[in-house]
Protein backbone atom coordinates (compact mmCIF):
# COMPACT_ATOMS: atom_id res chain seq x y z
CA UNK A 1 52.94 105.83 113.71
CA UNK A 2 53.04 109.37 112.11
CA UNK A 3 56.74 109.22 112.28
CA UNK A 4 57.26 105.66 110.32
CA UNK A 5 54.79 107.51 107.66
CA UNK A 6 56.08 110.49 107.40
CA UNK A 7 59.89 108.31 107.38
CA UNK A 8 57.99 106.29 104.44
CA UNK A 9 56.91 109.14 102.43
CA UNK A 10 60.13 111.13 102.90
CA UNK A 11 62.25 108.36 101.03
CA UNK A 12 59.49 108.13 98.04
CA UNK A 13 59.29 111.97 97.62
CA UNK A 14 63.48 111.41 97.81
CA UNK A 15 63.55 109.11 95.27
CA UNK A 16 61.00 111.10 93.09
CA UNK A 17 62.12 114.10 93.20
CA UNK A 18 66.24 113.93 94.62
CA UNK A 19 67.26 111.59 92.20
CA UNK A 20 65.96 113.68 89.24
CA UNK A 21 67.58 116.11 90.44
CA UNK A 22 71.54 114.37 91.00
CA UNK A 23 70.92 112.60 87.82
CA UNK A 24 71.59 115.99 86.15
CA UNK A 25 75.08 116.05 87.11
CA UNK A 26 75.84 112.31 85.89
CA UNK A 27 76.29 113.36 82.34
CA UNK A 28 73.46 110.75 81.18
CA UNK A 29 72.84 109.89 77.56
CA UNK A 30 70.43 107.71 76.75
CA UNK A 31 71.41 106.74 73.09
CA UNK A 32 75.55 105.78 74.18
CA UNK A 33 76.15 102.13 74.04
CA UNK A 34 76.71 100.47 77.30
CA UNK A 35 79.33 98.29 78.40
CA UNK A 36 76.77 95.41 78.43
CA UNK A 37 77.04 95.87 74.67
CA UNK A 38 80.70 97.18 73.97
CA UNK A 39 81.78 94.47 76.07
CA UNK A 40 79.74 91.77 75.83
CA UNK A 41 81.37 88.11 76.92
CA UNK A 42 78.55 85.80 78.18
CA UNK A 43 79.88 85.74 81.85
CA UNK A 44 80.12 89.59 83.68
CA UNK A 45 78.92 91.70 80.49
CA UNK A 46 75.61 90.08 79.78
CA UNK A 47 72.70 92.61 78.86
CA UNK A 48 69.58 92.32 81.04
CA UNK A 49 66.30 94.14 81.63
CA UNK A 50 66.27 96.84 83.74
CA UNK A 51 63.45 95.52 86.55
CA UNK A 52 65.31 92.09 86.64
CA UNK A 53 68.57 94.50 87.72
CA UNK A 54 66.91 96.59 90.22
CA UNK A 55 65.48 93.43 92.14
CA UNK A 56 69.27 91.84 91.66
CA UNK A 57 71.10 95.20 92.59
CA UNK A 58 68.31 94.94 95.64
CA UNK A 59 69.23 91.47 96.86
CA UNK A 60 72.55 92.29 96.09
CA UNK A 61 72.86 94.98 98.46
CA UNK A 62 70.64 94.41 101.19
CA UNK A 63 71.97 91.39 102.84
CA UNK A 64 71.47 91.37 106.58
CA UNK A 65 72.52 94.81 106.77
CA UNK A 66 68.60 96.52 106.71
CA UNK A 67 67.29 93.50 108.63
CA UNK A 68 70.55 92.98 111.60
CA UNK A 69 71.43 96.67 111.42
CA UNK A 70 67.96 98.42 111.85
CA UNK A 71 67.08 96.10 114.83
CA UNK A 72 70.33 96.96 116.34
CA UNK A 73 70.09 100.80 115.86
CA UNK A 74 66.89 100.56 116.97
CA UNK A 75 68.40 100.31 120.18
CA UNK A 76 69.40 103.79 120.22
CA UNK A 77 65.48 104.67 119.08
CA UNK A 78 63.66 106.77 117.24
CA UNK A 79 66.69 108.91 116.40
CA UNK A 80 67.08 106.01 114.03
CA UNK A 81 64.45 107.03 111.94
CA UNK A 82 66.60 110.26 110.85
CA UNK A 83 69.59 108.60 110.26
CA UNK A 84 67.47 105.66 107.62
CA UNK A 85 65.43 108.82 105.88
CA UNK A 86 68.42 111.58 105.65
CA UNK A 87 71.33 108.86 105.06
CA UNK A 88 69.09 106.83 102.44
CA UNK A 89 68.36 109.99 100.63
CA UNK A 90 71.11 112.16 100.90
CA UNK A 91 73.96 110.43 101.07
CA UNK A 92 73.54 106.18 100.56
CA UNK A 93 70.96 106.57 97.51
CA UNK A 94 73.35 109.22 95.67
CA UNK A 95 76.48 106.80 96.52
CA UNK A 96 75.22 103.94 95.18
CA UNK A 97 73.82 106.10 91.80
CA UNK A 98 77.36 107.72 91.19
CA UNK A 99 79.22 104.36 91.90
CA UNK A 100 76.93 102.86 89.27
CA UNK A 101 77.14 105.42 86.86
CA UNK A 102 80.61 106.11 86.56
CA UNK A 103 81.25 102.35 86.11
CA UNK A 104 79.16 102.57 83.12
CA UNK A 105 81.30 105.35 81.79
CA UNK A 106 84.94 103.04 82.50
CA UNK A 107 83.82 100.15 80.44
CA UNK A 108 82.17 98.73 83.57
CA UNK A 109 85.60 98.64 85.93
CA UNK A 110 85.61 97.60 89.29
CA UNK A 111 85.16 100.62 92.24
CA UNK A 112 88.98 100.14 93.01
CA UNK A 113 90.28 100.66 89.59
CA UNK A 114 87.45 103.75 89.37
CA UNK A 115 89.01 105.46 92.79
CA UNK A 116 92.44 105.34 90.84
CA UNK A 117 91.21 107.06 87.93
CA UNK A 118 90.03 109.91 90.34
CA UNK A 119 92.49 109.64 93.72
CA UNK A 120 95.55 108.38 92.05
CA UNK A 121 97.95 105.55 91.84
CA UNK A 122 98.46 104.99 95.58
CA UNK A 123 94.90 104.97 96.37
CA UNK A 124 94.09 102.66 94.29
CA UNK A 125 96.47 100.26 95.24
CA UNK A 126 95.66 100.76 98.98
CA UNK A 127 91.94 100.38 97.26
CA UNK A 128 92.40 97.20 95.79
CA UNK A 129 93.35 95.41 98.72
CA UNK A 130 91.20 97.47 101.56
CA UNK A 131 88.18 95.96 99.18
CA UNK A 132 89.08 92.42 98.51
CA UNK A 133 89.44 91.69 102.29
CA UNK A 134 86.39 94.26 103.27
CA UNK A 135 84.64 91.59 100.19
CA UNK A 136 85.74 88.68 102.00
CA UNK A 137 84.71 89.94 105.29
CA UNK A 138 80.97 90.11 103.63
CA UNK A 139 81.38 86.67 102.12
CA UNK A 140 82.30 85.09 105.88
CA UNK A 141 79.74 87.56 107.69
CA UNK A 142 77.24 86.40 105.33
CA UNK A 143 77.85 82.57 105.37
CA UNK A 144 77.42 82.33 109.19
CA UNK A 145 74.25 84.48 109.86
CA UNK A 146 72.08 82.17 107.28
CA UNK A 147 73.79 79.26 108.41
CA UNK A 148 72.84 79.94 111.65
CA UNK A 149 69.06 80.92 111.26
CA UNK A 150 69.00 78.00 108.64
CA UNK A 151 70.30 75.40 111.58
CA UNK A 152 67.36 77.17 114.15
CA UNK A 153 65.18 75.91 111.41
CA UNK A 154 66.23 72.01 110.92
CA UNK A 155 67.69 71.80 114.67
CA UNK A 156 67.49 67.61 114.77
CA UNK A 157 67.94 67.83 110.83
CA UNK A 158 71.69 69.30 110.47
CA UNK A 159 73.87 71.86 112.46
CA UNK A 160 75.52 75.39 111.51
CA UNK A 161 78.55 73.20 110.38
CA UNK A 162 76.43 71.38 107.58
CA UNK A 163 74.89 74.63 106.23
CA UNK A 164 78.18 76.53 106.22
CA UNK A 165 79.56 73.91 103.64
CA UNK A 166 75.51 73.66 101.58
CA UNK A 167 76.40 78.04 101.10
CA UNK A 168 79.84 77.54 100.47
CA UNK A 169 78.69 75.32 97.46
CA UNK A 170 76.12 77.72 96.23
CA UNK A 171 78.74 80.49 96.45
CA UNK A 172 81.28 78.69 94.62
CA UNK A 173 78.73 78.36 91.66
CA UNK A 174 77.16 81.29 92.00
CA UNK A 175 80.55 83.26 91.25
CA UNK A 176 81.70 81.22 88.69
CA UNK A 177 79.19 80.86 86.42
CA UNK A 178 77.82 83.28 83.79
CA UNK A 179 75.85 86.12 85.84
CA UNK A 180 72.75 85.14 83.98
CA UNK A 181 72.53 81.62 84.93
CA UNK A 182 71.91 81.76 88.71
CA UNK A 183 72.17 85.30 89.57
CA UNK A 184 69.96 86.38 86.58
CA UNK A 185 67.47 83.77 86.97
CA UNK A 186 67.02 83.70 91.10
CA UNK A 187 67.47 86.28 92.11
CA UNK A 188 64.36 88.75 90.96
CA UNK A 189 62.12 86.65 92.92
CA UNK A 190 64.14 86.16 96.07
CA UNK A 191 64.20 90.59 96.30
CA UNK A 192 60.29 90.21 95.69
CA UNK A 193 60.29 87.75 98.40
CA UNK A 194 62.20 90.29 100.99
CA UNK A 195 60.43 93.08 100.09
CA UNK A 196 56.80 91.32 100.56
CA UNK A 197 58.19 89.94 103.99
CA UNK A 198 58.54 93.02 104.75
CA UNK A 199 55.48 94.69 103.60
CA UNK A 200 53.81 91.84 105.48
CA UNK A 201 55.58 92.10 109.04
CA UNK A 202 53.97 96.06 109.01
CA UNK A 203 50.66 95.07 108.31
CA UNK A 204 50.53 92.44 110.36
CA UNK A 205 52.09 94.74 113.11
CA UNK A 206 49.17 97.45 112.92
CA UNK A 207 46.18 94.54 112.65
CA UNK A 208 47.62 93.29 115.62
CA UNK A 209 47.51 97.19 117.57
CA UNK A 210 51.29 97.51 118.26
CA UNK A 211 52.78 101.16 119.09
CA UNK A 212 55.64 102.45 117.27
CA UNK A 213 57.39 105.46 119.09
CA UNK A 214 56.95 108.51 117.57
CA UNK A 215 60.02 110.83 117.28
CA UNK A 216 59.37 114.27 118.71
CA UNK A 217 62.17 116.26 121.57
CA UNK A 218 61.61 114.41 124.18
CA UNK A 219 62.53 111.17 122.26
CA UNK A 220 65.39 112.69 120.22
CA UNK A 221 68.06 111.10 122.78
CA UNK A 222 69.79 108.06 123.13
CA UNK A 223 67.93 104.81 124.35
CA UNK A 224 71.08 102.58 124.29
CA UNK A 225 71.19 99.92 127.44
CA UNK A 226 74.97 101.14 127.77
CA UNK A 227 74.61 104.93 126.57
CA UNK A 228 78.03 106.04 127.30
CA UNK A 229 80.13 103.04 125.33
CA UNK A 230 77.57 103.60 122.82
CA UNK A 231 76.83 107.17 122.15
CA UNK A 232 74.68 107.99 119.00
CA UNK A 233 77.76 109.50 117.32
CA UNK A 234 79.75 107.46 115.68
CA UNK A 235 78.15 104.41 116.92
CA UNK A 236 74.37 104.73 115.85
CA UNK A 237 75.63 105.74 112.19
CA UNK A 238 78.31 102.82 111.83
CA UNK A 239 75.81 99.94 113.21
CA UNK A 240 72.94 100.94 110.50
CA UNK A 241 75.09 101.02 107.47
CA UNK A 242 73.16 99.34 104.66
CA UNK A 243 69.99 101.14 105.18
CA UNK A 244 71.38 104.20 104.97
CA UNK A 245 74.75 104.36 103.30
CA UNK A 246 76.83 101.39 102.70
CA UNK A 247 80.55 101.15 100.95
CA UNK A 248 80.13 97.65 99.85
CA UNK A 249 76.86 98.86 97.65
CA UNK A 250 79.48 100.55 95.77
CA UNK A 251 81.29 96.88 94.93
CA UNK A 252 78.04 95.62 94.07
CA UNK A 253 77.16 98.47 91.32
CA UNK A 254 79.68 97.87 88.98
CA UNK A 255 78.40 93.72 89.06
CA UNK A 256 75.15 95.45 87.16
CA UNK A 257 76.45 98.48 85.48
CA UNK A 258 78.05 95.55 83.15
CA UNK A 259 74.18 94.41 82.59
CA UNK A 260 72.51 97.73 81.99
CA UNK A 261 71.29 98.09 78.49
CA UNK A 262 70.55 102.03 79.03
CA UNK A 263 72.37 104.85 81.33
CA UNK A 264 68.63 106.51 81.55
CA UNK A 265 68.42 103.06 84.16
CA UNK A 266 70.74 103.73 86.55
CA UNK A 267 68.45 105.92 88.50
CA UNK A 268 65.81 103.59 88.81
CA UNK A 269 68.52 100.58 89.30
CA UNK A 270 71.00 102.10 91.65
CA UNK A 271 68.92 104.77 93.63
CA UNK A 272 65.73 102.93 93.63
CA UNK A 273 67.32 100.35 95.06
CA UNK A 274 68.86 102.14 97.84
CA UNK A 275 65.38 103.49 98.85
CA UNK A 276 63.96 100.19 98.49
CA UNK A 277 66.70 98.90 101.06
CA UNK A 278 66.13 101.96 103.48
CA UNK A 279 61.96 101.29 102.99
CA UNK A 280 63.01 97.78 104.45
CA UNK A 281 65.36 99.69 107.24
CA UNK A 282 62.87 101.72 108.45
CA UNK A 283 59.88 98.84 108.72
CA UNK A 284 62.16 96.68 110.78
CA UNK A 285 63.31 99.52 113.09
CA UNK A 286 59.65 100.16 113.64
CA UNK A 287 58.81 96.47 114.47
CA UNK A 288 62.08 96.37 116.55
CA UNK A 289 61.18 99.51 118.74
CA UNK A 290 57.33 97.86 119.30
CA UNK A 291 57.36 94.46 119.04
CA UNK A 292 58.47 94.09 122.28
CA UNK A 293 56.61 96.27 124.53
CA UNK A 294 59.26 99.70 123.83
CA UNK A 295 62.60 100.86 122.99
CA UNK A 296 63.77 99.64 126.86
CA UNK A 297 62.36 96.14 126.33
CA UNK A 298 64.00 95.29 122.63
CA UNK A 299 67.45 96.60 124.66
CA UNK A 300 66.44 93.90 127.20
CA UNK A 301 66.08 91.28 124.98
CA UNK A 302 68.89 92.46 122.76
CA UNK A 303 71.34 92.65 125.83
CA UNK A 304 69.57 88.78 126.96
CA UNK A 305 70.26 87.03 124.03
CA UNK A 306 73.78 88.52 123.39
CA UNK A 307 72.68 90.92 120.45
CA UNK A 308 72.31 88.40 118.20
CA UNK A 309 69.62 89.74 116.26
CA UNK A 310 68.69 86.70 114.26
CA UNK A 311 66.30 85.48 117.48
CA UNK A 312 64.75 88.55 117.23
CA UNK A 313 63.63 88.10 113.71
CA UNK A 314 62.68 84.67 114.51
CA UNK A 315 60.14 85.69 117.36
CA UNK A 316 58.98 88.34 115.29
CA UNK A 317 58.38 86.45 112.40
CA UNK A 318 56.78 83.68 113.88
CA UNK A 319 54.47 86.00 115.84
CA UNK A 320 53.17 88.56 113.42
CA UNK A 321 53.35 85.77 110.58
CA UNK A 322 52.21 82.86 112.40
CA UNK A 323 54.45 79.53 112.16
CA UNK A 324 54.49 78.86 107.96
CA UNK A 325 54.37 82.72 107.10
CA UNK A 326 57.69 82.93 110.11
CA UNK A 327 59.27 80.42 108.33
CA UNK A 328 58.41 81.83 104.81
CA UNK A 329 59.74 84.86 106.26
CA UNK A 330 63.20 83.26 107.52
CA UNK A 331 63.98 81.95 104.30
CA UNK A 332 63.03 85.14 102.57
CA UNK A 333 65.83 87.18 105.70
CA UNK A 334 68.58 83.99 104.45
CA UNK A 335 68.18 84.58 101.04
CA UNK A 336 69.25 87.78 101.18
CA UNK A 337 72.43 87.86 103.03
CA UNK A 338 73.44 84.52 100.93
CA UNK A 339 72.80 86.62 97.63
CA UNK A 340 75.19 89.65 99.11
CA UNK A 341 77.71 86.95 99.93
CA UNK A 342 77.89 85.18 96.48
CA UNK A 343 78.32 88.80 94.82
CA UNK A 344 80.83 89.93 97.58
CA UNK A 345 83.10 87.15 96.13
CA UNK A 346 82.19 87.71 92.49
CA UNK A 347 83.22 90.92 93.24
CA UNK A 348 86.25 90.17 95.04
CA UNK A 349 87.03 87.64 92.20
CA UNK A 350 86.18 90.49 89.69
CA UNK A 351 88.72 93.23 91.24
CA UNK A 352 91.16 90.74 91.43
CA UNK A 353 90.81 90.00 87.83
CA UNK A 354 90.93 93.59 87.04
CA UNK A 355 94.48 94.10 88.85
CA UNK A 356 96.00 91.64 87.19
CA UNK A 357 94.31 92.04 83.87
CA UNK A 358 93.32 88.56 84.06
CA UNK A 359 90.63 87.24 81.65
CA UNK A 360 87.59 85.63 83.04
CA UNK A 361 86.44 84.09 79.84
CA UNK A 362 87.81 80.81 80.74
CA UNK A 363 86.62 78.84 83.44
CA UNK A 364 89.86 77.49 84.75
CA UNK A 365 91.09 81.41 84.93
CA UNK A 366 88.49 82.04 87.48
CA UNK A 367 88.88 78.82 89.58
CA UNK A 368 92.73 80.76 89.84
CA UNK A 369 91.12 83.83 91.58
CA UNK A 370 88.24 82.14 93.37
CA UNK A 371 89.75 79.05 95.33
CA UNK A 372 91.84 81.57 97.44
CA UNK A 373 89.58 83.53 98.26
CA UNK A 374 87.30 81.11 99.10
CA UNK A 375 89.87 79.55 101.17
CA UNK A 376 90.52 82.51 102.95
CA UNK A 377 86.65 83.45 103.54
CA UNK A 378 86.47 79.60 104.94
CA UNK A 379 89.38 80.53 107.75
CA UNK A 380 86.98 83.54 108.96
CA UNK A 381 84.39 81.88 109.49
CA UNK A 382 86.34 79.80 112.30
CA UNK A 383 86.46 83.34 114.19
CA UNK A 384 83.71 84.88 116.39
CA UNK A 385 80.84 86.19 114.24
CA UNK A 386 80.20 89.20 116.48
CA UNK A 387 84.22 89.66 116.11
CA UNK A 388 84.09 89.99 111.96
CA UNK A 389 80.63 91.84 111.74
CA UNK A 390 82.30 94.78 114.13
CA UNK A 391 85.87 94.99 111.51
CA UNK A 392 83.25 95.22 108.84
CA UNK A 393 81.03 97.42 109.61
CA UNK A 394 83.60 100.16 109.95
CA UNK A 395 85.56 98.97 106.46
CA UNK A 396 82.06 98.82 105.36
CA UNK A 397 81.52 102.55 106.18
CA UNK A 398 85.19 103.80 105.09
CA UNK A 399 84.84 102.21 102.43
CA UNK A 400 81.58 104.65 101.43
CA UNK A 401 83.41 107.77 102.80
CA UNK A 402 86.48 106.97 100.32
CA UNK A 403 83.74 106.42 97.61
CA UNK A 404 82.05 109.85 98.47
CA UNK A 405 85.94 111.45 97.82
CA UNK A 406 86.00 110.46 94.62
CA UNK A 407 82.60 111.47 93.25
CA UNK A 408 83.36 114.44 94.76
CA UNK A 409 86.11 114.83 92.45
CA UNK A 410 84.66 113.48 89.20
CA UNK A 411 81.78 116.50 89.93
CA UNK A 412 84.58 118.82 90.20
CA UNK A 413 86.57 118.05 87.23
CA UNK A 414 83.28 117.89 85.13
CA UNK A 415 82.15 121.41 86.87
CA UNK A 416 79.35 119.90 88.86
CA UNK A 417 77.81 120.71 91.86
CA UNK A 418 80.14 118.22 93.72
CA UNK A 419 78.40 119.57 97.20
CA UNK A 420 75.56 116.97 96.34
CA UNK A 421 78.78 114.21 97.58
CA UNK A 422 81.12 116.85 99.45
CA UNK A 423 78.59 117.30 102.57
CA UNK A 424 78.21 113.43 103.02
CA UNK A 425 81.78 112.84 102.52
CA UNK A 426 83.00 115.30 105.31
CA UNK A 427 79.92 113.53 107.75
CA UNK A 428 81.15 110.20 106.98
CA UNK A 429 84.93 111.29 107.81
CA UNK A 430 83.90 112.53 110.97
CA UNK A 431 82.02 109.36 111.61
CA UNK A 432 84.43 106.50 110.49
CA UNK A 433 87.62 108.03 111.89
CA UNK A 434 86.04 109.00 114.97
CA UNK A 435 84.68 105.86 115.90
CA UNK A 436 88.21 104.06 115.01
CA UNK A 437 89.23 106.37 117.72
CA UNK A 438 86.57 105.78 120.39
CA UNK A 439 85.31 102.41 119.99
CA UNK A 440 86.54 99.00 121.82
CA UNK A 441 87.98 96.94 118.15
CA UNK A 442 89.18 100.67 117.41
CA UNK A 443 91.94 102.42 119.96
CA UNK A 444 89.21 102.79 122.80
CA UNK A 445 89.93 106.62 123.48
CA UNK A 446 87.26 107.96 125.38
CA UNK A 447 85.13 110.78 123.97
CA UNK A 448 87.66 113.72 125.55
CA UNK A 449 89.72 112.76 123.26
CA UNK A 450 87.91 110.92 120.08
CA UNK A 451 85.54 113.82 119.53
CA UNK A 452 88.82 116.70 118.90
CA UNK A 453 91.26 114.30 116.99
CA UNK A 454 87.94 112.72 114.57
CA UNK A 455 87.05 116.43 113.21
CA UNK A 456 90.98 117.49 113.41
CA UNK A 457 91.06 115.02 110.90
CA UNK A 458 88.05 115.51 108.72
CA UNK A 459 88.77 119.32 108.71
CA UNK A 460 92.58 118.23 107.65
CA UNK A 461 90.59 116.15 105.07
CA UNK A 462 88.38 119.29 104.07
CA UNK A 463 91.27 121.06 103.63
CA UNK A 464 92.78 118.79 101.29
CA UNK A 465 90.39 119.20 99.33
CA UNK A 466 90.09 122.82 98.81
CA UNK A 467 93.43 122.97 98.28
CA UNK A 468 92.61 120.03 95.07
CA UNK A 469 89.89 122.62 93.94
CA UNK A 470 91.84 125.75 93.88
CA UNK A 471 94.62 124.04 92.06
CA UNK A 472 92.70 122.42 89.33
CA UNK A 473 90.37 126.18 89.39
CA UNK A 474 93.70 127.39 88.33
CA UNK A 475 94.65 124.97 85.78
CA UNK A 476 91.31 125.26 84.07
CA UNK A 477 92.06 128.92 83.79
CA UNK A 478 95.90 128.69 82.85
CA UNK A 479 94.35 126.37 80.16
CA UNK A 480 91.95 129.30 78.77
């Protein structure tokens, strides 16, 4: 219990006192027009209040990623607690700030067109395509885990088939109307929904007496059922993405830098809402590691039902909540991967748009962009759901390491501390391109050989980037 405090406090005294301390570097002026105003069309550029953005940036990003994730790092145990705190903090929360803040400053462009400006032609090309299928990926991932927990919940009512095609609907609206109409409206009280659920799981755990491991040396090792395919590095650090760093966060800031009336928002919009999401990481990584009896026991059941971690939200909503307040709680865990998914195509729909310079005004324009993509999200969901959630949760994760890159830049050419973004980027390099070596969807190398090639190629990575810094050191100089 002193741990998941201590965790708790940690990521409030981050958010007051971190994120005051980044936002110095982000070149923030609070009388500049935003693009919500310079750009203003009715549909993506529509100027909203700041608390209705946070709670929409919230939904938008949390999905099942804090909910599915946490339980399944909470396999590994309480070494999961670091990685929510430190990545939330230090590296996810400072992500999603920069991502939001330097779309403000391009006329609200997409991340793709963002990591051109700041990695070059090629990149962004490779960009724009890596991120419409990693946005697709979220849009299938996301239709199949509510439809799923919504089917548990009407079982001689309709099947997974039916709901697939009611979300499908509600995407389909959701990204073509005007982001004020559905979005704008529904969304603030589905994130207040998700973040009392979770408020109210904890409670209810400590009424009811239940132990949450504490994280001390003896505890600071690996807990996985199958500890050797599953070592804490990569694996612990890909699993929990969104409550601790997350690439597709950085797709999902733009969406709201187009609403923000005033850049002195972003850091209660973008990092507050990464802390929010890793608050919600941490309780459910607590209530995973006690509900059932220990760390050994939620690997039982994990490894029993075929990880599917939607069963173990059920029983531990309708236990701690009782049979309405589990089912209040359900909806409140499907309304927030449905809300990622509809923005995961709006965003897909939106970077599309932007490559081909395509205006969105008309509605017929973004039927153009939207039915494929729609069709091709459809097609995924036909494949294994444990099959998809694997390819994205290391695109998801690249995705932030390639996002760290170019902040890292930006700091440098505006001669900022860019080691705020440089540390994280070089972890996440080691993480992602290790794991693509070691793990089973990856080339399944063991750990002999993983381990040397991952940080061969995140020192090769390091390099290239001193090399970047020297040079433009020296063009700053041949310019004085």
């Amino acid at each position: 219990m002193i741990t998941f405090f201590a965790g708790l406090l940690t990521l409030i005294l981050g958010y007051i006192f971190y994120s005051r301390f980044i936002e110095r570097f982000a070149d923030v002026d609070g009388t500049r027009k935003t693009p919500a105003f310079t750009m203003k069309d009715g549909v993506d550029y529509v100027p909203l209040k700041w608390w209705k953005i946070f709670l929409i940036q919230f939904l938008n990003i949390a999905g099942l990623g804090p909910i599915f994730g946490a339980i399944a790092g909470a396999m590994w145990g309480p070494v999961a607690f670091l990685w929510i705190v430190l990545g939330s903090i230090f590296a996810g929360a400072v992500h999603d700030y920069f991502s939001g803040m330097l779309s403000i400053k391009h006329k609200g462009l997409s991340i793709t067109e963002i990591v051109g400006i700041y990695l070059g032609t090629g990149t962004k090309q490779f960009m724009r395509g890596f991120t419409v299928i990693l946005m697709v990926l979220v849009g299938a991932v996301f239709i199949m885990g509510p439809a799923k927990i919504l089917a548990g919940l009407t079982p001689n009512f309709a099947s997974v088939s039916f709901w697939v095609w009611i979300v499908f609907v509600y995407y389909l609206l959701a990204t073509m109307l005007p982001i004020d109409k559905i979005i704008g409206r529904v969304y603030p009280v589905f994130g207040l929904s998700l973040l009392f659920m979770a408020v109210g799981l904890i409670i209810a755990l400590f009424v009811k007496g239940y132990h949450i491991p504490e994280l001390n040396l003896t505890n600071l090792r690996n807990f996985h059922a199958n500890s050797d395919k599953f070592p804490i590095f990569p694996m612990l650090f890909i699993t929990i993405a969104c409550g601790a760093i997350s690439g597709f966060h950085a797709t999902q800031s733009p969406l709201m830098a187009r609403c923000l009336t005033n850049e002195t928002y972003g850091r209660r919009v973008f990092y507050g809402a990464m802390i929010s999401e890793g608050i919600v990481a941490l309780i459910w990584a607590a209530i995973s590691m006690s509900f059932f009896g220990g760390i050994r026991e939620l690997n039982e059941t994990m490894v029993a039902n075929g990880g599917n971690a939607a069963v173990i939200v059920n029983d531990i909503s309708n236990s701690l909540l009782g049979r309405l307040g589990g089912v209040l709680a359900l909806l409140g865990v499907v309304a927030a991967p449905i809300t990622s998914g509809d923005t995961a195509f709006r965003s897909a729909r939106l970077i599309v748009a932007d490559f081909m310079n395509y205006n969105q005004g008309p509605i017929k324009n973004r039927l153009f962009v939207s039915i494929p993509l729609f069709a091709i999200g459809f097609l995924l969901t036909q494949i294994d759901f444990s099959i998809i959630w694997r390819y994205f949760a290391w695109s998801n994760q690249t995705l932030a390491m390639i996002v760290l890159w170019t902040i890292t830049v930006f700091l440098v050419q505006q001669r900022k501390n860019y080691w705020i973004t440089l540390l994280p980027a070089v972890f996440m390099t080691a993480v992602t391109t290790t794991y693509l070596l070691f793990a089973p969807e990856g080339f399944s190398l063991p750990k002999s050989i993983s381990y040397p090639i991952g940080a061969l190629i995140t020192a090769f990575a390091l390099g290239m980037f001193i090399v970047y810094k020297r040079k433009h050191s020296a063009q700053l100089i041949a310019k004085t």
